[in-house]
N, C-alpha and C. Protein backbone atom coordinates (compact mmCIF):
# COMPACT_ATOMS: atom_id res chain seq x y z
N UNK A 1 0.86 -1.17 0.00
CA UNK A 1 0.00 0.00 0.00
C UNK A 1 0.91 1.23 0.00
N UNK A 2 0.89 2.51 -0.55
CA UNK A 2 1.47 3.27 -0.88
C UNK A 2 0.83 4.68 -0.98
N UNK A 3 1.50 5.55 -0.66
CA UNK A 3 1.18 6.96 -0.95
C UNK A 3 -0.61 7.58 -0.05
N UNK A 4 -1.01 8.57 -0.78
CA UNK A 4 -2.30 8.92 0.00
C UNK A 4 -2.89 7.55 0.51
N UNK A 5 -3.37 6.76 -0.17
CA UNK A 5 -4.19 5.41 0.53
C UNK A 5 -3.53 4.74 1.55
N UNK A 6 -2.40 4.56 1.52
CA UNK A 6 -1.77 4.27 3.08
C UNK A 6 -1.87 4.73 4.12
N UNK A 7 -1.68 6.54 4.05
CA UNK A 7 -1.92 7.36 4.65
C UNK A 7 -3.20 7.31 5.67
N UNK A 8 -4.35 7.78 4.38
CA UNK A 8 -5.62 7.21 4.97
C UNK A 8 -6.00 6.21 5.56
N UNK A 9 -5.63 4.94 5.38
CA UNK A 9 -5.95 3.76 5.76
C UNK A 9 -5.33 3.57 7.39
N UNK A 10 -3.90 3.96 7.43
CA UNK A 10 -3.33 4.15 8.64
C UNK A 10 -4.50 4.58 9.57
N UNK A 11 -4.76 6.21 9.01
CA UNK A 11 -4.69 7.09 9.99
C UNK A 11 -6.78 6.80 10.13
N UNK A 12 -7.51 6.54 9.17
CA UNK A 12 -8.80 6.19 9.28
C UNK A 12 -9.30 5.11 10.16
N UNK A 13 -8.45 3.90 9.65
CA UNK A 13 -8.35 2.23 10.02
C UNK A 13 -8.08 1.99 11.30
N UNK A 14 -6.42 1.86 11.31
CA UNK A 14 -5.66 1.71 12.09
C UNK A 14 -5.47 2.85 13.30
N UNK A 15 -6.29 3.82 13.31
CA UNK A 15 -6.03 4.68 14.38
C UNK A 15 -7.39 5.04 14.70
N UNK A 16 -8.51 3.94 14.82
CA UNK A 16 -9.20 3.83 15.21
C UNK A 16 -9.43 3.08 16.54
N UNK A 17 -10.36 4.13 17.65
CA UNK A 17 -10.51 3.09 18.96
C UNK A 17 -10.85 1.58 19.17
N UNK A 18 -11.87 1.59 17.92
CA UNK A 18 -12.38 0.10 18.08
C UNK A 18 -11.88 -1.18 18.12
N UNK A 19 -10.49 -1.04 17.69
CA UNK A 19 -9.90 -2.24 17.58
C UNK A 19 -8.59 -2.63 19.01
N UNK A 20 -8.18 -3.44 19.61
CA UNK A 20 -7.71 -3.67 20.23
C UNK A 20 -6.23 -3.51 19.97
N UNK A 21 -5.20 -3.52 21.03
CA UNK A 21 -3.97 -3.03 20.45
C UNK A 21 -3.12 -3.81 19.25
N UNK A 22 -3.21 -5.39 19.64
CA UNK A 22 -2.70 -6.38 18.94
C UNK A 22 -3.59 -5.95 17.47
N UNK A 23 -4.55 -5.86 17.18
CA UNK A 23 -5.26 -5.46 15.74
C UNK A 23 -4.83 -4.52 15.39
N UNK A 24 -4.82 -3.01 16.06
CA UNK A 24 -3.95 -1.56 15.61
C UNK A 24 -2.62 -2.27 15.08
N UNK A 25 -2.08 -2.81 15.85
CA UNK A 25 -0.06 -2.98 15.33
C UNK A 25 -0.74 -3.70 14.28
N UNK A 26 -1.63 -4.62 13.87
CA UNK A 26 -1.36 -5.59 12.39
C UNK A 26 -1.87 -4.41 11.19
N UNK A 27 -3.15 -3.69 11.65
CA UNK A 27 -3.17 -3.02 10.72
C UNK A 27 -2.01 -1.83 10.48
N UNK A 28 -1.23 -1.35 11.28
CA UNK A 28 -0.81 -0.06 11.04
C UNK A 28 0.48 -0.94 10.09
N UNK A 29 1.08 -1.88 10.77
CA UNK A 29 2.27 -2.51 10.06
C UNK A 29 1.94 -3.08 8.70
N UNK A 30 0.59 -3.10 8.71
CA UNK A 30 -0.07 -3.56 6.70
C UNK A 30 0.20 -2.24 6.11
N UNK A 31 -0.22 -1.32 7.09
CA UNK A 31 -0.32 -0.10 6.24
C UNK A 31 1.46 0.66 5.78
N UNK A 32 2.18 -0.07 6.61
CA UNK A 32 3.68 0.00 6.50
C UNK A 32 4.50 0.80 7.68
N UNK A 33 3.56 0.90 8.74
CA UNK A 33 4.53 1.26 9.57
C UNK A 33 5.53 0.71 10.29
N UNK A 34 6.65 0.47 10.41
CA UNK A 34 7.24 -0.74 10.74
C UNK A 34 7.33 -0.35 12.63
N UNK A 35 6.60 -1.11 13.33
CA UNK A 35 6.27 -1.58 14.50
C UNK A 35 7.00 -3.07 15.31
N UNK A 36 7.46 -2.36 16.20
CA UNK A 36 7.84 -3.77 16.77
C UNK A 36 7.04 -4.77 17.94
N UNK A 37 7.06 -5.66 17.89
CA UNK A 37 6.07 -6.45 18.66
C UNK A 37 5.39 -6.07 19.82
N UNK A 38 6.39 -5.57 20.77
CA UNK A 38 5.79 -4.96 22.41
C UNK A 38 5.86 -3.24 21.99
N UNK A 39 5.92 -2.35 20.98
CA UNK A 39 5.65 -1.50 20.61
C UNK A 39 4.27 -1.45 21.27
N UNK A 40 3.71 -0.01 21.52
CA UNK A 40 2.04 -0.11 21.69
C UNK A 40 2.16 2.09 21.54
N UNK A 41 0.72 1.66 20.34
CA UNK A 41 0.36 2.95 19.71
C UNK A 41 -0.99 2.98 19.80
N UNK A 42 -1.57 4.28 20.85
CA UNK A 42 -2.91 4.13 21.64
C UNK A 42 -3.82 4.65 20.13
N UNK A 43 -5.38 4.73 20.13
CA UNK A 43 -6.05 4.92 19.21
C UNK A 43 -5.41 6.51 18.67
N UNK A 44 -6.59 6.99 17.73
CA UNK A 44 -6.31 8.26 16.85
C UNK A 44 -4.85 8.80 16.22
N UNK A 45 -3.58 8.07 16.02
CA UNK A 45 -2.46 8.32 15.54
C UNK A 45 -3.03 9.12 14.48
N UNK A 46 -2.64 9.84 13.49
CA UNK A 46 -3.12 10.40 11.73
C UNK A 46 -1.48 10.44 11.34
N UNK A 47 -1.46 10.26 9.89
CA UNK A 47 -0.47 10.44 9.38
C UNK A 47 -0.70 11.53 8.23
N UNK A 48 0.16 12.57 7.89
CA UNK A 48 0.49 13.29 6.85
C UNK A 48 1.54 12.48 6.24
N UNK A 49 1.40 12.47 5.18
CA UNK A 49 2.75 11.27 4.22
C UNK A 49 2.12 9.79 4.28
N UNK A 50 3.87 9.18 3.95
CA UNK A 50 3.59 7.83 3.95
C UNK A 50 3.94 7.25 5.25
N UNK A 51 3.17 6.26 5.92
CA UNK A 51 2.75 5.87 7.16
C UNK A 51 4.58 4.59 7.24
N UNK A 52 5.44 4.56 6.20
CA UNK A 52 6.10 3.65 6.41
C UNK A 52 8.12 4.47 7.09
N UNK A 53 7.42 5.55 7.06
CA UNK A 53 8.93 6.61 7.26
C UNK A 53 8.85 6.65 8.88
N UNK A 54 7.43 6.08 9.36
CA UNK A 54 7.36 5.43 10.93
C UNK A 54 7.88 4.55 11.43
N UNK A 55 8.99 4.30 12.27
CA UNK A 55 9.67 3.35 12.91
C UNK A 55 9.88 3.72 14.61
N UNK A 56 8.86 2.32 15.06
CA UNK A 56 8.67 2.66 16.47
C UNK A 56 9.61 1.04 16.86
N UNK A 57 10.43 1.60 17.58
CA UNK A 57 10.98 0.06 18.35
C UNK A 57 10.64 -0.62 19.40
N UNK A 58 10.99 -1.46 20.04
CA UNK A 58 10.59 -2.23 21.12
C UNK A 58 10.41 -1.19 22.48
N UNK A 59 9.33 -1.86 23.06
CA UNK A 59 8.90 -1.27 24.54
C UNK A 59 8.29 0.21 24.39
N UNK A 60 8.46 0.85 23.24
CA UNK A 60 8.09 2.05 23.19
C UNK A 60 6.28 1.99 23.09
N UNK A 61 6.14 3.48 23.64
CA UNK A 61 4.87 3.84 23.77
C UNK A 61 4.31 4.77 23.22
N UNK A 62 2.95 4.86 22.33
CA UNK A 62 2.87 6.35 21.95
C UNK A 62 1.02 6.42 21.95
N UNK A 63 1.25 7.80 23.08
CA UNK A 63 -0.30 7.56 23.54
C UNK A 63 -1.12 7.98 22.36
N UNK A 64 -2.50 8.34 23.08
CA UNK A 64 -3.58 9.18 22.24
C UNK A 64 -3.24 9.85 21.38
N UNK A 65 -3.45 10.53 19.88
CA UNK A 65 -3.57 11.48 18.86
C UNK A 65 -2.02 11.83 18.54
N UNK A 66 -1.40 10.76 18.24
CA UNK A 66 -0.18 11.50 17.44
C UNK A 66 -0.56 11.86 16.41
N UNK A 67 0.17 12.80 16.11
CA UNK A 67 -0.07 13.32 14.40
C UNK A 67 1.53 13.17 13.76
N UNK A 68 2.32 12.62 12.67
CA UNK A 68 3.54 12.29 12.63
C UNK A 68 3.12 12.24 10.99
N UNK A 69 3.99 13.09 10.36
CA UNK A 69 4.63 13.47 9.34
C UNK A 69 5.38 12.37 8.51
N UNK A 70 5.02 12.30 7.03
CA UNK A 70 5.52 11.14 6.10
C UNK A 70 6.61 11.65 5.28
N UNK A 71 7.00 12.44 5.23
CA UNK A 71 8.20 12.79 4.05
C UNK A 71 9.80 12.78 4.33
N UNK A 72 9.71 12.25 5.95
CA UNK A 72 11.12 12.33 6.52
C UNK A 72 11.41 10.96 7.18
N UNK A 73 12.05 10.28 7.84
CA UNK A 73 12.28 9.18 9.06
C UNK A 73 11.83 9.69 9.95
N UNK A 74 10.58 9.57 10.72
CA UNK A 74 10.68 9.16 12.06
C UNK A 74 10.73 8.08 13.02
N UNK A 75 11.99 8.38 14.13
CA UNK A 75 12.52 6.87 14.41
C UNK A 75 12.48 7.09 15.90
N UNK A 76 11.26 6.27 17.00
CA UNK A 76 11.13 6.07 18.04
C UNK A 76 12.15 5.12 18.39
N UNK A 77 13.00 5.25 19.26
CA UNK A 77 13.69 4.12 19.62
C UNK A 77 13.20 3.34 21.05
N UNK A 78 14.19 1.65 20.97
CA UNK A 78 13.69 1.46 22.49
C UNK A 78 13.24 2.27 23.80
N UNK A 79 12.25 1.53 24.19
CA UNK A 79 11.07 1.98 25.49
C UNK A 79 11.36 3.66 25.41
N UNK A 80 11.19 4.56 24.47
CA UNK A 80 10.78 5.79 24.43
C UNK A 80 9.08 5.92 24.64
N UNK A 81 8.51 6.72 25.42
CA UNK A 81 7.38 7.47 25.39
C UNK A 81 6.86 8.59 25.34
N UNK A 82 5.62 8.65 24.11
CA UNK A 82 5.38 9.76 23.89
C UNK A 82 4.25 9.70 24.12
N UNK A 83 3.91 10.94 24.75
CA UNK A 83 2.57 11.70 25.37
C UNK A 83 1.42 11.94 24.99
N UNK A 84 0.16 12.34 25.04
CA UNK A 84 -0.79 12.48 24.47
C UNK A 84 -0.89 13.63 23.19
N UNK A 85 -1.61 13.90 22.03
CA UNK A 85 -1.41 15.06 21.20
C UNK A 85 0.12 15.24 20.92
N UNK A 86 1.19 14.50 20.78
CA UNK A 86 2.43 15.12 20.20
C UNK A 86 2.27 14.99 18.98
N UNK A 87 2.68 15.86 18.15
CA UNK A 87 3.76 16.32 16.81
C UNK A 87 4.54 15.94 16.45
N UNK A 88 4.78 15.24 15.39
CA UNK A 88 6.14 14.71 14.75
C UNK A 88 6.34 15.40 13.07
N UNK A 89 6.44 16.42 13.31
CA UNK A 89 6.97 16.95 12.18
C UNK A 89 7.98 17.61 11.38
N UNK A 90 8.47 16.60 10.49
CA UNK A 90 9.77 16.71 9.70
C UNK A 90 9.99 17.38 8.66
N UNK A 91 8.63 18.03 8.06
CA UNK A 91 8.79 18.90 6.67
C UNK A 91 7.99 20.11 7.35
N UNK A 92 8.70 21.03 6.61
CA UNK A 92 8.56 22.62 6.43
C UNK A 92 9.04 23.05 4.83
N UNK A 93 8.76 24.52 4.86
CA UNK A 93 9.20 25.01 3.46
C UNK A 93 10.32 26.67 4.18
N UNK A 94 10.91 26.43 2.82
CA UNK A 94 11.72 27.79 2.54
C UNK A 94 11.00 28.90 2.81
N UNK A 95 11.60 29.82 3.15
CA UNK A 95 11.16 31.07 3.26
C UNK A 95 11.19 31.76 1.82
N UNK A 96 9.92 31.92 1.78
CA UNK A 96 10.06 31.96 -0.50
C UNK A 96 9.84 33.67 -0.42
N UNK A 97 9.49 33.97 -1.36
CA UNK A 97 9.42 35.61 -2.16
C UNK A 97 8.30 35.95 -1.56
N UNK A 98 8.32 37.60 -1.54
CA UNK A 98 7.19 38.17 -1.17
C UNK A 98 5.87 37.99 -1.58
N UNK A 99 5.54 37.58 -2.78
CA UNK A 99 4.31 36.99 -3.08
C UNK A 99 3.87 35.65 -2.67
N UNK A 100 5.11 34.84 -1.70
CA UNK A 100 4.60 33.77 -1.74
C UNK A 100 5.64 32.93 -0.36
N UNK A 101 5.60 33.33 0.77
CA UNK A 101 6.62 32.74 1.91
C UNK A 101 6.67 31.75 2.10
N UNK A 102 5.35 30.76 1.56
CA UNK A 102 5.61 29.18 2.27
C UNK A 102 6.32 28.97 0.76
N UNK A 103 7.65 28.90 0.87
CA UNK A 103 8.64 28.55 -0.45
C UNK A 103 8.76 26.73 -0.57
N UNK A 104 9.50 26.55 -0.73
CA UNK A 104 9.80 24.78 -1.35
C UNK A 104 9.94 24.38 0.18
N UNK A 105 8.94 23.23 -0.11
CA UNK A 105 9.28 22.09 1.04
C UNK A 105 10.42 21.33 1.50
N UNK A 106 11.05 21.46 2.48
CA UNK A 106 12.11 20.69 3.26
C UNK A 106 11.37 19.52 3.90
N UNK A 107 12.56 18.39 4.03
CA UNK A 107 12.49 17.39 5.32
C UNK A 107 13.57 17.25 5.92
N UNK A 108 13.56 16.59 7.22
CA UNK A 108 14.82 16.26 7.62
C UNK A 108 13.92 14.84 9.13
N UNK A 109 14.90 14.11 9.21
CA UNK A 109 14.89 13.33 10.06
C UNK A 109 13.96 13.49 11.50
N UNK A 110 13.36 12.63 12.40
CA UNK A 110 13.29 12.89 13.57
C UNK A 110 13.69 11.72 14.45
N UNK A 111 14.34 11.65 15.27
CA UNK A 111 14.93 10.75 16.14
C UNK A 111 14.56 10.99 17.90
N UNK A 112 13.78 9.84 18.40
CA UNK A 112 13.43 9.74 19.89
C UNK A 112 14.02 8.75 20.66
N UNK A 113 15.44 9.33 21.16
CA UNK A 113 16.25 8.48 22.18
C UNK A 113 15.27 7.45 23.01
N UNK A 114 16.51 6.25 23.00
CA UNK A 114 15.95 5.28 24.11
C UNK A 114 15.81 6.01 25.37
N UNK A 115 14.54 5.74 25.94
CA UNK A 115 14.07 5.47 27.35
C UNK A 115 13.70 6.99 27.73
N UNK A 116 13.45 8.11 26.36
CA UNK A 116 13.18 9.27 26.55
C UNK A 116 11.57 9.24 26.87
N UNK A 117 11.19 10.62 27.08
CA UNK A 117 9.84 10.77 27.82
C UNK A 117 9.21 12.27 26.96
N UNK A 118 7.96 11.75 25.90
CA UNK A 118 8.20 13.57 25.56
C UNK A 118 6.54 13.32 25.87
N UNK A 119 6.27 14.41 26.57
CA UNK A 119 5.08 14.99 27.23
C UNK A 119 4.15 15.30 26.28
N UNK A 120 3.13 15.26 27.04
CA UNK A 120 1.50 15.89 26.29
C UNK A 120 1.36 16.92 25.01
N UNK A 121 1.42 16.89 24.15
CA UNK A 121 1.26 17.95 23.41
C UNK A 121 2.16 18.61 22.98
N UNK A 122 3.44 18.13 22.58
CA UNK A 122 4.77 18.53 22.32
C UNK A 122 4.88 18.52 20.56
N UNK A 123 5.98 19.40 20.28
CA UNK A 123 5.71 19.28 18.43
C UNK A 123 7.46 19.36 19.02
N UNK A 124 7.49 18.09 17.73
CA UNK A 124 8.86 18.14 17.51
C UNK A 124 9.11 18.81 15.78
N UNK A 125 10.24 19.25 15.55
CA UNK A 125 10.51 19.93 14.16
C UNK A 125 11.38 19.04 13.56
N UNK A 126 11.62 19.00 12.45
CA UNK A 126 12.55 17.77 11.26
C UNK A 126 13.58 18.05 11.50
N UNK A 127 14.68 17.77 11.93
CA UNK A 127 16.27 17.25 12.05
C UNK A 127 16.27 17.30 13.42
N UNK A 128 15.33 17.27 14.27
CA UNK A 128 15.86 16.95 15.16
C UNK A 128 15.91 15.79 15.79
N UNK A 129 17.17 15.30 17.05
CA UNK A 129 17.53 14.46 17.54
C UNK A 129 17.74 14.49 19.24
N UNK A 130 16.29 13.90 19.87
CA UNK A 130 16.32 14.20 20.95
C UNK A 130 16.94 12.47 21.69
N UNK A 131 18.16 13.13 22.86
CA UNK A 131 19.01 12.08 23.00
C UNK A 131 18.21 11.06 24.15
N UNK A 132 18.87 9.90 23.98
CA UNK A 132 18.78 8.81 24.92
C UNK A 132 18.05 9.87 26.25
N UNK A 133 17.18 9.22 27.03
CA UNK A 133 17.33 9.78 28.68
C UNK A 133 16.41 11.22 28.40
N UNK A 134 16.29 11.61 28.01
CA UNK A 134 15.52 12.51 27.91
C UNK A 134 14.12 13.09 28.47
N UNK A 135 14.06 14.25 28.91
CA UNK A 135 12.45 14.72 29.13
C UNK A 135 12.30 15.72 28.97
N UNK A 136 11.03 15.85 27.33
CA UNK A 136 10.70 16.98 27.21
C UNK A 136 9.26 17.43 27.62
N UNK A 137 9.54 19.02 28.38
CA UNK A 137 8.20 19.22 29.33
C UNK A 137 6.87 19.37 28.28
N UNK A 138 5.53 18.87 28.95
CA UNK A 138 4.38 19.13 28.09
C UNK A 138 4.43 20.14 27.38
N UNK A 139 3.60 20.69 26.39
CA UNK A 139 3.24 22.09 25.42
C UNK A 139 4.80 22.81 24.67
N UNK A 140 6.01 21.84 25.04
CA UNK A 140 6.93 22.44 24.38
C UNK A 140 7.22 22.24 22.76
N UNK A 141 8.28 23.28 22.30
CA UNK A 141 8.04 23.42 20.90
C UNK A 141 9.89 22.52 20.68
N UNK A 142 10.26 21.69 20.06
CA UNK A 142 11.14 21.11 20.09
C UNK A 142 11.84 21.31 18.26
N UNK A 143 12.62 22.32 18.99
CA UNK A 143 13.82 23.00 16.96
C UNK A 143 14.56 22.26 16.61
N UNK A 144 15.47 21.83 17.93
CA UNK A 144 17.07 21.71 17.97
C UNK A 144 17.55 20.85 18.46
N UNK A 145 18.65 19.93 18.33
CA UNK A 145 18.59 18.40 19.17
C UNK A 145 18.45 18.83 20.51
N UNK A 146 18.57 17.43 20.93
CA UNK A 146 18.79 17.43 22.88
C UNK A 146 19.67 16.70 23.00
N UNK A 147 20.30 17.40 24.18
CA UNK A 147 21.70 16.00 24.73
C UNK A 147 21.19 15.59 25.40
N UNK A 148 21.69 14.23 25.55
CA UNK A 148 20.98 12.94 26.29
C UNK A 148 20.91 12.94 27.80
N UNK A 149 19.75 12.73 28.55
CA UNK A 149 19.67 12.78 30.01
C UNK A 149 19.47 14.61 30.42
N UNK A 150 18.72 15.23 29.45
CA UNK A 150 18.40 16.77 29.51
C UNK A 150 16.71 16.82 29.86
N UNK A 151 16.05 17.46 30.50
CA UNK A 151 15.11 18.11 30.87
C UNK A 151 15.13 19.08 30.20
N UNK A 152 14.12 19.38 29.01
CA UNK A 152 13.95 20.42 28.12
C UNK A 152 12.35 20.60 28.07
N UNK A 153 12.20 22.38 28.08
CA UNK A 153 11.39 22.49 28.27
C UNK A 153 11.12 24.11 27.54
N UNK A 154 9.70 24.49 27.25
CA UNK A 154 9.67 25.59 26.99
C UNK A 154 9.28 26.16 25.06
N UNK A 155 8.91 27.20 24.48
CA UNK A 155 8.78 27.30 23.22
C UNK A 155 10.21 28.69 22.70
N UNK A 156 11.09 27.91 22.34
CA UNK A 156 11.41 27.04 21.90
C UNK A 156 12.64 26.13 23.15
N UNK A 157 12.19 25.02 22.88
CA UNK A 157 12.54 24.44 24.16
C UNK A 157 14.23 24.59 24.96
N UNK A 158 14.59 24.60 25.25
CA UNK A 158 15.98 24.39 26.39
C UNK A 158 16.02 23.84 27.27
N UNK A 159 17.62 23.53 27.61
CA UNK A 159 18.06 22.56 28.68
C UNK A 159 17.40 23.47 30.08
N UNK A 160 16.62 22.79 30.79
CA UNK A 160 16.37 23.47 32.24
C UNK A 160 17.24 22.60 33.04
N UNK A 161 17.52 21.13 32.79
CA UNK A 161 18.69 20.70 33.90
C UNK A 161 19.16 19.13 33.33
N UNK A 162 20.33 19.28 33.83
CA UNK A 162 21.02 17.66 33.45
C UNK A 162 19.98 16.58 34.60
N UNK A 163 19.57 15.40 33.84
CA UNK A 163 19.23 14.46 35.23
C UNK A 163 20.29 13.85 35.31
């Protein structure tokens, strides 16, 4: 399955409450997200893009209403959890001409360290790489990597303390 219909199917199908978790992982992984077995992705996920640039690894968690972006990698790693309403978005555009600012579309990567923690309602932006150990506070806006074992918090987020 490929392109818009994956998309949809993911985010219609597979990110629907009705089905139990073991049914979500078979459908979302038909739809190409590559999921790992004790992975668990709570109902309403949606995808913009293709649903297969999703890579969630073992033990990881990702609650209620992600919304996660198809035109870049995003790569949950081991037992990372993510929060209710987060953002995973890897494309933006250029800053184009005065008649027209949303210029050419960019992507870039997103990466969620093992055993990190990103809170309720958090938007992450494309190249970034938030490290191993990590916690980013609810409602924050996430630009720029994180070093690993950082408490980041805030729009646009920063180190508030080493754990």
């Amino acid at each position: 399955m490929a392109g818009r219909a994956a998309a949809a199917f993911a985010s219609l199908v597979g990110g629907s409450p009705i089905w139990s978790d073991a049914v979500r992982r078979r459908i979302l992984r038909f739809s190409g997200v590559r999921l790992a077995g004790n992975a668990r992705i709570q109902p309403y996920v949606r995808f913009v893009g293709s649903p297969s640039r999703l890579n969630v690894k073992s033990g990881a968690f990702i609650n209620v209403g992600l919304l996660v972006g198809g035109n870049a990698d995003v790569v949950v790693e081991e037992r990372a959890s993510i929060g209710p309403n987060v953002q995973l978005i890897p494309t933006t555009h250029e800053v184009g001409k005065h008649e027209q600012r949303a210029g050419a579309t960019t992507s870039a990567p997103i990466r969620i360290g093992r055993g990190s923690w990103v809170g309720a309602g958090v938007i992450v932006l494309g190249g970034v790489d938030i490290g191993d150990g990590c916690v980013i506070a609810a409602g924050s806006v996430v630009t720029r990597d994180c070093e690993p074992d950082g408490l980041y918090g805030g729009t646009p987020a920063k180190l508030l303390r080493t754990l």
